[in-house]
C-alpha atoms as a PDB file:
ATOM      1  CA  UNK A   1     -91.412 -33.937 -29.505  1.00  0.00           C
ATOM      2  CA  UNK A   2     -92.308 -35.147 -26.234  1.00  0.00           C
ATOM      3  CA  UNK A   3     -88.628 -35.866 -25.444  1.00  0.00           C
ATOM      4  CA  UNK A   4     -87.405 -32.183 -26.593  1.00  0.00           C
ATOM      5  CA  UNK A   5     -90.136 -30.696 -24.444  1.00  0.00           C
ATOM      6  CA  UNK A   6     -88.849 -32.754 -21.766  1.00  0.00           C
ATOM      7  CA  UNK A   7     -85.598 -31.896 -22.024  1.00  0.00           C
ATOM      8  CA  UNK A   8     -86.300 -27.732 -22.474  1.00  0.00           C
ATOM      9  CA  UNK A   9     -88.223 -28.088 -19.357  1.00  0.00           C
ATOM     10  CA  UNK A  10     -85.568 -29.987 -17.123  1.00  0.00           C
ATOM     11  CA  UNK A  11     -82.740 -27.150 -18.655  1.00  0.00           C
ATOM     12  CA  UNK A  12     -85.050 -24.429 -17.269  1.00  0.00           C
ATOM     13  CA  UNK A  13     -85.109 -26.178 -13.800  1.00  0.00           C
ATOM     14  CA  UNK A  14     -81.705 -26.754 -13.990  1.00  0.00           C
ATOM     15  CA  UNK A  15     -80.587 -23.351 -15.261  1.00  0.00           C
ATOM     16  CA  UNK A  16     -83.287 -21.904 -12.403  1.00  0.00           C
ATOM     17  CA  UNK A  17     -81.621 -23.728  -9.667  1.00  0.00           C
ATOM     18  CA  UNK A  18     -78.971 -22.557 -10.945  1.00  0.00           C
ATOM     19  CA  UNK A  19     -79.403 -19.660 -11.146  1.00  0.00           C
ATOM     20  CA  UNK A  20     -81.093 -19.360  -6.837  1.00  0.00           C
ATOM     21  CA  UNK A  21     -77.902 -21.373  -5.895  1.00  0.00           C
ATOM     22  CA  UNK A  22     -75.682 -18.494  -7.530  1.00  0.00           C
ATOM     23  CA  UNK A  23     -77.691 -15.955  -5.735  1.00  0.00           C
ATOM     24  CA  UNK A  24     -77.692 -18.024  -2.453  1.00  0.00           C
ATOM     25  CA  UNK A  25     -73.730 -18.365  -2.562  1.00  0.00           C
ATOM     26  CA  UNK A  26     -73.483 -14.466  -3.531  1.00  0.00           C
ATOM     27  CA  UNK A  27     -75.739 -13.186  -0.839  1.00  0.00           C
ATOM     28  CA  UNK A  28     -73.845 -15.487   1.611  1.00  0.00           C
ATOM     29  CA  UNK A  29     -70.945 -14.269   0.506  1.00  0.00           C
ATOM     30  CA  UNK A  30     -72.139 -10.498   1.116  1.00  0.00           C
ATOM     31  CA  UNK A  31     -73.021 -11.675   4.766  1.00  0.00           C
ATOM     32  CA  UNK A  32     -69.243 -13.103   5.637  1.00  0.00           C
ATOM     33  CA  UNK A  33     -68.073  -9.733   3.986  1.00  0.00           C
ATOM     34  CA  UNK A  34     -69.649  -7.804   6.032  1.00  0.00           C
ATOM     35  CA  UNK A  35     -69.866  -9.280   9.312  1.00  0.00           C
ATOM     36  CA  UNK A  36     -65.987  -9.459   8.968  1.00  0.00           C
ATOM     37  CA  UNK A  37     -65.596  -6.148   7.883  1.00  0.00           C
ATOM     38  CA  UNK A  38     -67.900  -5.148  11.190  1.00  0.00           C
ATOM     39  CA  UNK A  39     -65.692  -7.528  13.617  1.00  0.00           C
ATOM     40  CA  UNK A  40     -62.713  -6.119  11.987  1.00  0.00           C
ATOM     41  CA  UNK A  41     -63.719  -2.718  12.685  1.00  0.00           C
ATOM     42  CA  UNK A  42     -64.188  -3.745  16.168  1.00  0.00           C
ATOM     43  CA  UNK A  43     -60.725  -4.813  16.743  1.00  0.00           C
ATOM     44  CA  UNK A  44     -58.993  -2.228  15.039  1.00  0.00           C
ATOM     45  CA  UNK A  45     -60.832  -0.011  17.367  1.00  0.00           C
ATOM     46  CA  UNK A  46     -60.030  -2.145  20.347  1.00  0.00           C
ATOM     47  CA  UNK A  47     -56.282  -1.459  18.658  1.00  0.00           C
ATOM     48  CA  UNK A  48     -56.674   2.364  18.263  1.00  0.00           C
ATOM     49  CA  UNK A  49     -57.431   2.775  21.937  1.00  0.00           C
ATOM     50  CA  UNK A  50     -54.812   0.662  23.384  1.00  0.00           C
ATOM     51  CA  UNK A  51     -52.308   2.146  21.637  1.00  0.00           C
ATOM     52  CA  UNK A  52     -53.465   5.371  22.993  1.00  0.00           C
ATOM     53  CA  UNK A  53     -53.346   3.710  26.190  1.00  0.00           C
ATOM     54  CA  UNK A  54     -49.617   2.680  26.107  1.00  0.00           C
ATOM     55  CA  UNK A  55     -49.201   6.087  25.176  1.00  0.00           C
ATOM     56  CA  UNK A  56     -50.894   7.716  28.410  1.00  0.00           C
ATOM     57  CA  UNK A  57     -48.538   5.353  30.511  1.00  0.00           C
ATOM     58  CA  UNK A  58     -45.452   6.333  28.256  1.00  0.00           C
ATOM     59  CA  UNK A  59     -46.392  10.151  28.903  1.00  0.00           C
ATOM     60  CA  UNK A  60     -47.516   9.516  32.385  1.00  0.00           C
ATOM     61  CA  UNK A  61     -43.953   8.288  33.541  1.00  0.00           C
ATOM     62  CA  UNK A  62     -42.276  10.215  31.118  1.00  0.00           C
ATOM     63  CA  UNK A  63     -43.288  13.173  33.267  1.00  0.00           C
ATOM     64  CA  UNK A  64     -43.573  11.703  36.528  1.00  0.00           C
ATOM     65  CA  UNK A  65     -39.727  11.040  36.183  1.00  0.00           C
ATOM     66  CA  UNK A  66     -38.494  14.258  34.567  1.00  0.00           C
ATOM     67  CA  UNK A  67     -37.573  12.853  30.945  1.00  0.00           C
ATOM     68  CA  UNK A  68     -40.822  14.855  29.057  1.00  0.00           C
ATOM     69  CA  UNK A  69     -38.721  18.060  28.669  1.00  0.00           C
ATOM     70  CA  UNK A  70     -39.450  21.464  27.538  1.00  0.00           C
ATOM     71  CA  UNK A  71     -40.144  22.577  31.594  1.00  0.00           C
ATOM     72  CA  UNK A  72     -38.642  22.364  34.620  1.00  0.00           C
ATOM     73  CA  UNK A  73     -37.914  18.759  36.811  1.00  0.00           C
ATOM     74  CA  UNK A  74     -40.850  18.353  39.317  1.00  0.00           C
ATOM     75  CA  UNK A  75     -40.885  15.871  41.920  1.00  0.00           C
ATOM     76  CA  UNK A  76     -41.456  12.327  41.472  1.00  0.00           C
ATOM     77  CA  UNK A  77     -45.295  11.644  42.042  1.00  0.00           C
ATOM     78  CA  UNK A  78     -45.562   8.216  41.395  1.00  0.00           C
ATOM     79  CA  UNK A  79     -48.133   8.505  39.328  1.00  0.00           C
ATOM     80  CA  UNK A  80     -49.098   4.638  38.678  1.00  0.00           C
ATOM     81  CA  UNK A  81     -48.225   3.391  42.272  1.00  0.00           C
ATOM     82  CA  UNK A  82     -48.576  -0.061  41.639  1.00  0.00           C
ATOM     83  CA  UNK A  83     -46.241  -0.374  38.907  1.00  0.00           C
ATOM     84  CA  UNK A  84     -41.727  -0.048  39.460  1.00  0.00           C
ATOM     85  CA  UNK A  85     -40.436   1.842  36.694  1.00  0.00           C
ATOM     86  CA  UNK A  86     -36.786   1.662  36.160  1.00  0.00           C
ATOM     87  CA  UNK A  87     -34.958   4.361  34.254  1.00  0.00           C
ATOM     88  CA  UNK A  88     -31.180   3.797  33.133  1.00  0.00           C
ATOM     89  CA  UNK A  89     -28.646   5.506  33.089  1.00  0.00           C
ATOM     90  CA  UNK A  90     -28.957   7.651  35.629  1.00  0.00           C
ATOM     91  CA  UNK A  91     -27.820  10.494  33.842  1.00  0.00           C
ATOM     92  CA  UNK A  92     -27.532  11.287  29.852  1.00  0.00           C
ATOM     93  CA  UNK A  93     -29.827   9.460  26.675  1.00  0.00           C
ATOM     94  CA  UNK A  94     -30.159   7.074  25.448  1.00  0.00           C
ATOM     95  CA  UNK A  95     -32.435   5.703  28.295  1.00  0.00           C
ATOM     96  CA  UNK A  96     -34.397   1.914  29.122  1.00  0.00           C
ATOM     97  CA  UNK A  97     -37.089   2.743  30.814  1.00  0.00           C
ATOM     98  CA  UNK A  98     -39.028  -0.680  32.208  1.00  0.00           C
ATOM     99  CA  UNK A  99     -42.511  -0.055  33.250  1.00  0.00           C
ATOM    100  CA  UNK A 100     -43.419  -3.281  35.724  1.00  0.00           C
ATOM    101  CA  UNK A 101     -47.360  -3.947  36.667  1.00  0.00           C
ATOM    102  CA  UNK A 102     -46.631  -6.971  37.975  1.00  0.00           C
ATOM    103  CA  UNK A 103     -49.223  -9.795  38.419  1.00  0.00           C
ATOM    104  CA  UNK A 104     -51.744  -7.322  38.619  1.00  0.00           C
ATOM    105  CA  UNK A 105     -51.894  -3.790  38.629  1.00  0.00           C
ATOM    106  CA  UNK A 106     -55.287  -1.407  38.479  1.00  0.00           C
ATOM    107  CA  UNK A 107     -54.990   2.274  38.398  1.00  0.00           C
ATOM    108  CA  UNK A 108     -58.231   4.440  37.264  1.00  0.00           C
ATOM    109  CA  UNK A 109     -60.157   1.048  36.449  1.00  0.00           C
ATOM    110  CA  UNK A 110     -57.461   0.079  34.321  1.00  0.00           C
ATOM    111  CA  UNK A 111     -56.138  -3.467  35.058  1.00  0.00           C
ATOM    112  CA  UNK A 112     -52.843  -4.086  33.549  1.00  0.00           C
ATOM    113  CA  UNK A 113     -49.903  -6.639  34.278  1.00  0.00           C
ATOM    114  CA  UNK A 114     -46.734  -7.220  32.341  1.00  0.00           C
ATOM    115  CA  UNK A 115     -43.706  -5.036  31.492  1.00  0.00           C
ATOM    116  CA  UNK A 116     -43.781  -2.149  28.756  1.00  0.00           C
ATOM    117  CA  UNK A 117     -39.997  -1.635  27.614  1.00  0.00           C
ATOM    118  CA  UNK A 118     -39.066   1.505  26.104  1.00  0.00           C
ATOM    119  CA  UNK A 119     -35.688   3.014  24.570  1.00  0.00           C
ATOM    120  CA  UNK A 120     -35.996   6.672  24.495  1.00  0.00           C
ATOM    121  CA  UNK A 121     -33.434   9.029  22.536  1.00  0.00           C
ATOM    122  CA  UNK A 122     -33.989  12.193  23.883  1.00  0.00           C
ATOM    123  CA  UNK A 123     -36.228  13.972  26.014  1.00  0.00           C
ATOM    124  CA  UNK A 124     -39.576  13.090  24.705  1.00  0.00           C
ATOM    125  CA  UNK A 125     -40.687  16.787  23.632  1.00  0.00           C
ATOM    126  CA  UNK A 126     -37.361  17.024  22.247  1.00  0.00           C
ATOM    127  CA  UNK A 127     -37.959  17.530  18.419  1.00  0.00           C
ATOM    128  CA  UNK A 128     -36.119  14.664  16.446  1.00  0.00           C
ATOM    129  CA  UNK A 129     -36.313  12.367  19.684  1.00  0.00           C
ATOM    130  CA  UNK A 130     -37.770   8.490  18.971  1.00  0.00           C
ATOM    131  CA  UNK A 131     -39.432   6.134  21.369  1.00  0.00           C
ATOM    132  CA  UNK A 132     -39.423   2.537  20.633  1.00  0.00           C
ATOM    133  CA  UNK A 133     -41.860   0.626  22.643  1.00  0.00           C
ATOM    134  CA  UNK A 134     -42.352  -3.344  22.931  1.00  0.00           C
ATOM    135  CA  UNK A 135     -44.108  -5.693  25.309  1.00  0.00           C
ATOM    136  CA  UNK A 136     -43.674  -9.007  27.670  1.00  0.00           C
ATOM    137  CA  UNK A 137     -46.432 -10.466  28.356  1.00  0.00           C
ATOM    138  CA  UNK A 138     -48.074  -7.333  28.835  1.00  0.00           C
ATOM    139  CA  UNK A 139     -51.683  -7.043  28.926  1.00  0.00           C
ATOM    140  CA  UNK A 140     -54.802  -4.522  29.846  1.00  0.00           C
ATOM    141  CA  UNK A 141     -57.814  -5.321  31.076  1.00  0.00           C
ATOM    142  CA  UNK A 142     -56.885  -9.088  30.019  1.00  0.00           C
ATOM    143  CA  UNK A 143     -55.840  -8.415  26.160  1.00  0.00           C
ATOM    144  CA  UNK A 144     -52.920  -9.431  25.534  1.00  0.00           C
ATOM    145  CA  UNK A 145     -50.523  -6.646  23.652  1.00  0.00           C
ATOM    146  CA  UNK A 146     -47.970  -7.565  21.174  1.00  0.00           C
ATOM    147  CA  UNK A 147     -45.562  -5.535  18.635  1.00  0.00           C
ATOM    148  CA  UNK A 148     -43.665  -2.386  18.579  1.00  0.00           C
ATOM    149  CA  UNK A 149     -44.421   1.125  18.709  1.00  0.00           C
ATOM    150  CA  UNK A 150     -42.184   3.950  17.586  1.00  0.00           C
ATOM    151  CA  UNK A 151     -42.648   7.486  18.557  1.00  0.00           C
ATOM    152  CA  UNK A 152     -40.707  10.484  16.009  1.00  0.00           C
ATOM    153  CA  UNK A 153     -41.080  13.476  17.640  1.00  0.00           C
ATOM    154  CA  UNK A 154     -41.697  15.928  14.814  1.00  0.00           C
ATOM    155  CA  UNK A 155     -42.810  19.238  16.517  1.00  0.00           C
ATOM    156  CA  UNK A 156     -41.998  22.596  14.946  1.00  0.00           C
ATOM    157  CA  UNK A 157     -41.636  25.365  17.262  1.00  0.00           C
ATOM    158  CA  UNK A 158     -44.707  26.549  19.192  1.00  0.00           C
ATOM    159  CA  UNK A 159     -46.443  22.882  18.610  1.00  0.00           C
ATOM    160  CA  UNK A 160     -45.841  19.520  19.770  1.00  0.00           C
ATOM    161  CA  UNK A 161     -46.340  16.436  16.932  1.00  0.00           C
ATOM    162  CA  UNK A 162     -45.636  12.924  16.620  1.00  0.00           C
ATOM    163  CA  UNK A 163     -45.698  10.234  14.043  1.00  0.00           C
ATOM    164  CA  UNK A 164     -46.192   6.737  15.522  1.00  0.00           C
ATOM    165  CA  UNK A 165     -45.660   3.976  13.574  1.00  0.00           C
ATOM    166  CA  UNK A 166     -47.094  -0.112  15.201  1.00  0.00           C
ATOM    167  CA  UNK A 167     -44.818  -2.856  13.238  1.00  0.00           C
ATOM    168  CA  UNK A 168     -46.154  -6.536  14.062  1.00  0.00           C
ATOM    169  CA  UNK A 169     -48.817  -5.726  16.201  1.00  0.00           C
ATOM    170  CA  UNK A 170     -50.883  -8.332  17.980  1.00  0.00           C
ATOM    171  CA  UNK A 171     -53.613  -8.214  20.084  1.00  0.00           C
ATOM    172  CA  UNK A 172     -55.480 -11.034  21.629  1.00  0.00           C
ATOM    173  CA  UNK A 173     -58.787 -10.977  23.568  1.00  0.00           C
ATOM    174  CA  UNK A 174     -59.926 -12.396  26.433  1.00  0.00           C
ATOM    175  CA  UNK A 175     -61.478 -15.304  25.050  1.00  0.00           C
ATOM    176  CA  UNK A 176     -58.514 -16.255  23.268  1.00  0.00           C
ATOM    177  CA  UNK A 177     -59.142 -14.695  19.797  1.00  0.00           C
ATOM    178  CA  UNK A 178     -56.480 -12.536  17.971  1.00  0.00           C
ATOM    179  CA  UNK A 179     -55.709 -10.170  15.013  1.00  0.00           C
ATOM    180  CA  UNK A 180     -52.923  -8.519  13.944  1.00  0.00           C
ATOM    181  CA  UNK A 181     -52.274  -4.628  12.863  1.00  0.00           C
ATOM    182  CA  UNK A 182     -49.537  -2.451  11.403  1.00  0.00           C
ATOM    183  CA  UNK A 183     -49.697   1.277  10.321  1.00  0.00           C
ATOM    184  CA  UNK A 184     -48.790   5.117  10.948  1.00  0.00           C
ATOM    185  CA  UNK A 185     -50.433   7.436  12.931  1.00  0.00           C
ATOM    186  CA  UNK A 186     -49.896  11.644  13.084  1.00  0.00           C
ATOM    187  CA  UNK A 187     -50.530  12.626  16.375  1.00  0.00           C
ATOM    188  CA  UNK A 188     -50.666  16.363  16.987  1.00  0.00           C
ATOM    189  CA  UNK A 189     -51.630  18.120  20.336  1.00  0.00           C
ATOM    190  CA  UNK A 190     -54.152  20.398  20.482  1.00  0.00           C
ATOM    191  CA  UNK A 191     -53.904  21.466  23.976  1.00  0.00           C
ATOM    192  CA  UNK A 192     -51.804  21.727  27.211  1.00  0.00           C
ATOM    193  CA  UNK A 193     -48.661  22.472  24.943  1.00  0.00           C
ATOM    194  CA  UNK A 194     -48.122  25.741  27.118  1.00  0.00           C
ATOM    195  CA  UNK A 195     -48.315  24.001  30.857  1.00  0.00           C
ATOM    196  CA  UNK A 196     -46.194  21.758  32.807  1.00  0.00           C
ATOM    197  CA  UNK A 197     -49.156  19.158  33.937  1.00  0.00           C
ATOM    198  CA  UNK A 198     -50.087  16.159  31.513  1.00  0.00           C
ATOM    199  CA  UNK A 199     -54.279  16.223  32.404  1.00  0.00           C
ATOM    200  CA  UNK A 200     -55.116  19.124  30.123  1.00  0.00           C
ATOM    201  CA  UNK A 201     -53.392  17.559  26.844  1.00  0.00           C
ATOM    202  CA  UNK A 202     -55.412  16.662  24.317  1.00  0.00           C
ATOM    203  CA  UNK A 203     -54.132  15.216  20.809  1.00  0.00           C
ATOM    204  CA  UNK A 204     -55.665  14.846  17.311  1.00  0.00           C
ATOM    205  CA  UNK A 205     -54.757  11.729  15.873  1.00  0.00           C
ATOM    206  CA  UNK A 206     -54.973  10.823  11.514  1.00  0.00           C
ATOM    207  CA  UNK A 207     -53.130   8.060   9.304  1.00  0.00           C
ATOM    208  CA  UNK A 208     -53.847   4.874   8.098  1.00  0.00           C
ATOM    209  CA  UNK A 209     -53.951   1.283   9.420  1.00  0.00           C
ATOM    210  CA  UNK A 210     -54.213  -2.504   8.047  1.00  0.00           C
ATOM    211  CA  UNK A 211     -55.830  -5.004  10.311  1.00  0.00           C
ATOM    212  CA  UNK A 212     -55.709  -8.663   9.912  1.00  0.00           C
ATOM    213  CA  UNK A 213     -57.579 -11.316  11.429  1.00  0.00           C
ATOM    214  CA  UNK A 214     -56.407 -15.203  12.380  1.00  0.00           C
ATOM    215  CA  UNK A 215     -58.241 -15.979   8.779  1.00  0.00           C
ATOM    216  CA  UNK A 216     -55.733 -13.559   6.733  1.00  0.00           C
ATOM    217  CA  UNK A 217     -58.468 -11.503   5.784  1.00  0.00           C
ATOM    218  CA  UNK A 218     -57.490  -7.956   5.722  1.00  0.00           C
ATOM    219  CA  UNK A 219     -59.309  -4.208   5.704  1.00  0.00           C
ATOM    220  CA  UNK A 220     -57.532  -1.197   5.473  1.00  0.00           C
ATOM    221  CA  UNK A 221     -58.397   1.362   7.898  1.00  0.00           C
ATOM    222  CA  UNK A 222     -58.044   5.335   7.208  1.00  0.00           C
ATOM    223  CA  UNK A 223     -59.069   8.153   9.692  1.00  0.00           C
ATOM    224  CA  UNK A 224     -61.909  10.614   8.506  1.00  0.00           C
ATOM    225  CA  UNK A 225     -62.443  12.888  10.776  1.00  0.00           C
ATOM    226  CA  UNK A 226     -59.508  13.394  13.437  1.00  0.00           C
ATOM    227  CA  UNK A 227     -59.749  10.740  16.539  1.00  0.00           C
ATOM    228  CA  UNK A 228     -59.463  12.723  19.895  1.00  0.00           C
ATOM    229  CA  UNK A 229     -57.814  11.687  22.616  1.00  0.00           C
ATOM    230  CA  UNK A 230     -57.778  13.440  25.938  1.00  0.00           C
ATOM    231  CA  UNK A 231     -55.402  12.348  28.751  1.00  0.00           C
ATOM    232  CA  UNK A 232     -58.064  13.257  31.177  1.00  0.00           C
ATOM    233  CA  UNK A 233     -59.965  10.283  29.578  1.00  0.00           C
ATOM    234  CA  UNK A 234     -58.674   6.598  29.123  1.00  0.00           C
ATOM    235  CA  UNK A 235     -60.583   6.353  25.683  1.00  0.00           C
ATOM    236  CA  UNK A 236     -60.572   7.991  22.176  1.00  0.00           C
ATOM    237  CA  UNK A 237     -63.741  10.175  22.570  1.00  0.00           C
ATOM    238  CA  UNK A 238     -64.426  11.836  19.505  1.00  0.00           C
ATOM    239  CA  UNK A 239     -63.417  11.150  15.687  1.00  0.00           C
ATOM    240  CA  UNK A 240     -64.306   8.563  12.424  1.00  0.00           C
ATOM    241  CA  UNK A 241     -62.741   6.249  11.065  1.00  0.00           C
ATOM    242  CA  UNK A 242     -63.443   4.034   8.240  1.00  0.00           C
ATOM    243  CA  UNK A 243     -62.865   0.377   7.139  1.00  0.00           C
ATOM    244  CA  UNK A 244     -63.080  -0.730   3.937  1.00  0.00           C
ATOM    245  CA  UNK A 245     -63.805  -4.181   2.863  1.00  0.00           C
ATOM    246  CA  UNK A 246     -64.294  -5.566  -0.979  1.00  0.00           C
ATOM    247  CA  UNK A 247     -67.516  -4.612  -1.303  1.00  0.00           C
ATOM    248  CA  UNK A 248     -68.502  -2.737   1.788  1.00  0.00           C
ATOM    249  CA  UNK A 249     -67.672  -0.390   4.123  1.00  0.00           C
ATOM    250  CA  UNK A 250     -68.029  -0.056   7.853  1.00  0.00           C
ATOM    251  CA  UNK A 251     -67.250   3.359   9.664  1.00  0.00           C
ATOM    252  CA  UNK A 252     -66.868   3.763  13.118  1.00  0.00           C
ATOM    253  CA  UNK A 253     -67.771   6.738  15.618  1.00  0.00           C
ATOM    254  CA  UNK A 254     -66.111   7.599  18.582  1.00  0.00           C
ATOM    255  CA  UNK A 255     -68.742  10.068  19.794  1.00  0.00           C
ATOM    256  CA  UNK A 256     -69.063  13.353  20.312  1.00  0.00           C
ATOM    257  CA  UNK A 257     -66.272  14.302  23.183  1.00  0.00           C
ATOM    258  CA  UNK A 258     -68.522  12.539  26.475  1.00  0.00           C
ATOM    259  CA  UNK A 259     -65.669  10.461  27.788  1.00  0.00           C
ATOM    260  CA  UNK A 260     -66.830   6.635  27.821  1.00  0.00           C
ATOM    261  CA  UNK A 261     -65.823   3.347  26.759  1.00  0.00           C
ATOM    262  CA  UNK A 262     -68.687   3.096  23.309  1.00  0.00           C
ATOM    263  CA  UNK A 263     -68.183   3.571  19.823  1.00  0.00           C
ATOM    264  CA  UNK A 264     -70.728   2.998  17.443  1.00  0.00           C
ATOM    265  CA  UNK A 265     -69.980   1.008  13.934  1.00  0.00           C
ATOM    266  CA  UNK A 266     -71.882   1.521  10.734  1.00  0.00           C
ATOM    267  CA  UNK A 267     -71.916  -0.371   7.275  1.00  0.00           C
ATOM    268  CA  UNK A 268     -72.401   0.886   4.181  1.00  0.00           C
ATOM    269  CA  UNK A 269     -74.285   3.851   6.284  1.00  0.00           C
ATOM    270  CA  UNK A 270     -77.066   1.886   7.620  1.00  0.00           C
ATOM    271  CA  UNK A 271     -78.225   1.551  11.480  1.00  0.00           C
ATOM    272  CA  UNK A 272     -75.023   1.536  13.430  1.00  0.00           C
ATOM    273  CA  UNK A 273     -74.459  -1.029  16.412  1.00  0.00           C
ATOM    274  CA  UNK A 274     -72.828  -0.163  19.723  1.00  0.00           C
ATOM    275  CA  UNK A 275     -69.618  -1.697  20.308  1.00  0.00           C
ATOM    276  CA  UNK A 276     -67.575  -1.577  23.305  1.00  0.00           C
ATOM    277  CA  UNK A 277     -63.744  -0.423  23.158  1.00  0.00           C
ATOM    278  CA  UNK A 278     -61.950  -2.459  26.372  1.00  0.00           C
END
């Protein structure tokens, strides 16, 4: 008897360590889940806004060098002076347009070097016209920028819309880290359709994303409420978006339309943390 009470009793211990090492692994698990889905969240933000950023310099020289369309040439500003932006052919589309910043190149607090290469169609507020941006060894504010971007204009008359799509994008931080991301965004602008200037536009962005990180783990990525992107400001300032991960969730806030360089990032709608885009 005293052996079968000796061996019920060292099951129970088993079974109850067990049983705390299951619970251990799970709620270790739970922590890796979620502190990836939060660092994920963070770079696909970190993505969101430099893509928007490519996109001010694309619209920026677009119009500084009289290949936006729908009004009248004006006279070359030079409106990143540090950069040499070369434009062939002359006359007639298709045109290469090479955006050099050199070694180093800051504009508005923006430090970028590298070349931006883009092969436009058509005017770029030309409905049906495509954009198709890549990179060497082009980065801003020290991350490194990889992939390609394509721009479909898709405007209707009386509006001006866009559907970008990123294939094999690649961004690397500062210190040396990197993820990747791929997806569609529906860009639509919301104001400054009717004048000739660039500073008043504003554009609501939606669509989906997948960001990966150097592990392979993945979240999807889906815009709830509209992002909002002013060209009078170099970051997304308003707009959700949220990331979902196995288990959890993380959502991230752009803010309320005050132009700065914070979002804030929230899982499973608890406290959020501050987070800062570039």
């Amino acid at each position: 008897m005293k052996i079968k009470h000796y061996l019920l009793a060292t099951a129970v211990v088993s079974l109850t360590i067990g049983l705390n090492s299951c619970k251990k692994e799970k709620l270790a698990d739970a922590v890796d889940e979620i502190e990836t889905t939060f660092e994920l969240s963070g770079d696909q933000a970190i993505s969101d806004n430099l893509a928007e950023d490519a996109n001010d310099v694309f619209m920026e020289i677009a119009q500084d060098n009289n290949v936006a369309g729908n009004f009248a040439p004006e006279p070359v500003t030079n409106v990143i002076p540090c950069a040499t932006v070369t434009i062939t052919p002359a006359v007639g589309f298709p045109k290469t347009i090479v955006i050099d910043f050199g070694a180093s190149c800051t504009h508005n607090g923006i430090t970028r070097s590298g070349i931006i290469n883009i092969v436009l169609t058509d005017s770029v507020r030309k409905t049906g016209s495509v954009a198709t941006m890549t990179f060497t060894n082009y980065y801003v504010n020290f991350y490194k920028v990889e992939g390609t971007y394509i721009w479909t204009n898709t405007s209707a008359p009386g509006s001006r819309s866009w559907t970008r799509v990123t294939q094999n994008g690649k961004i690397t931080a500062p210190n040396a880290k990197y993820w990747l991301h791929e997806g569609t965004r529906y860009v639509t602008q919301t104001a400054g359709v009717g004048t000739p200037t660039i500073i008043d536009d504003i554009f609501s962005v939606t669509g989906n994303h997948k960001v990966t990180n150097s592990e392979g783990k993945i979240r999807e990525c889906t815009v709830l409420n509209a992002l909002q992107k002013k060209n009078a400001c170099a970051n997304i300032d308003m707009g959700i978006l949220k990331v979902q991960g196995p288990n959890h969730y993380a959502t991230i806030d752009f803010g309320n339309g005050v132009c700065d360089n914070l979002a804030t990032i929230s899982i499973d709608g608890r406290a959020p943390r501050t987070i800062i885009l570039r």
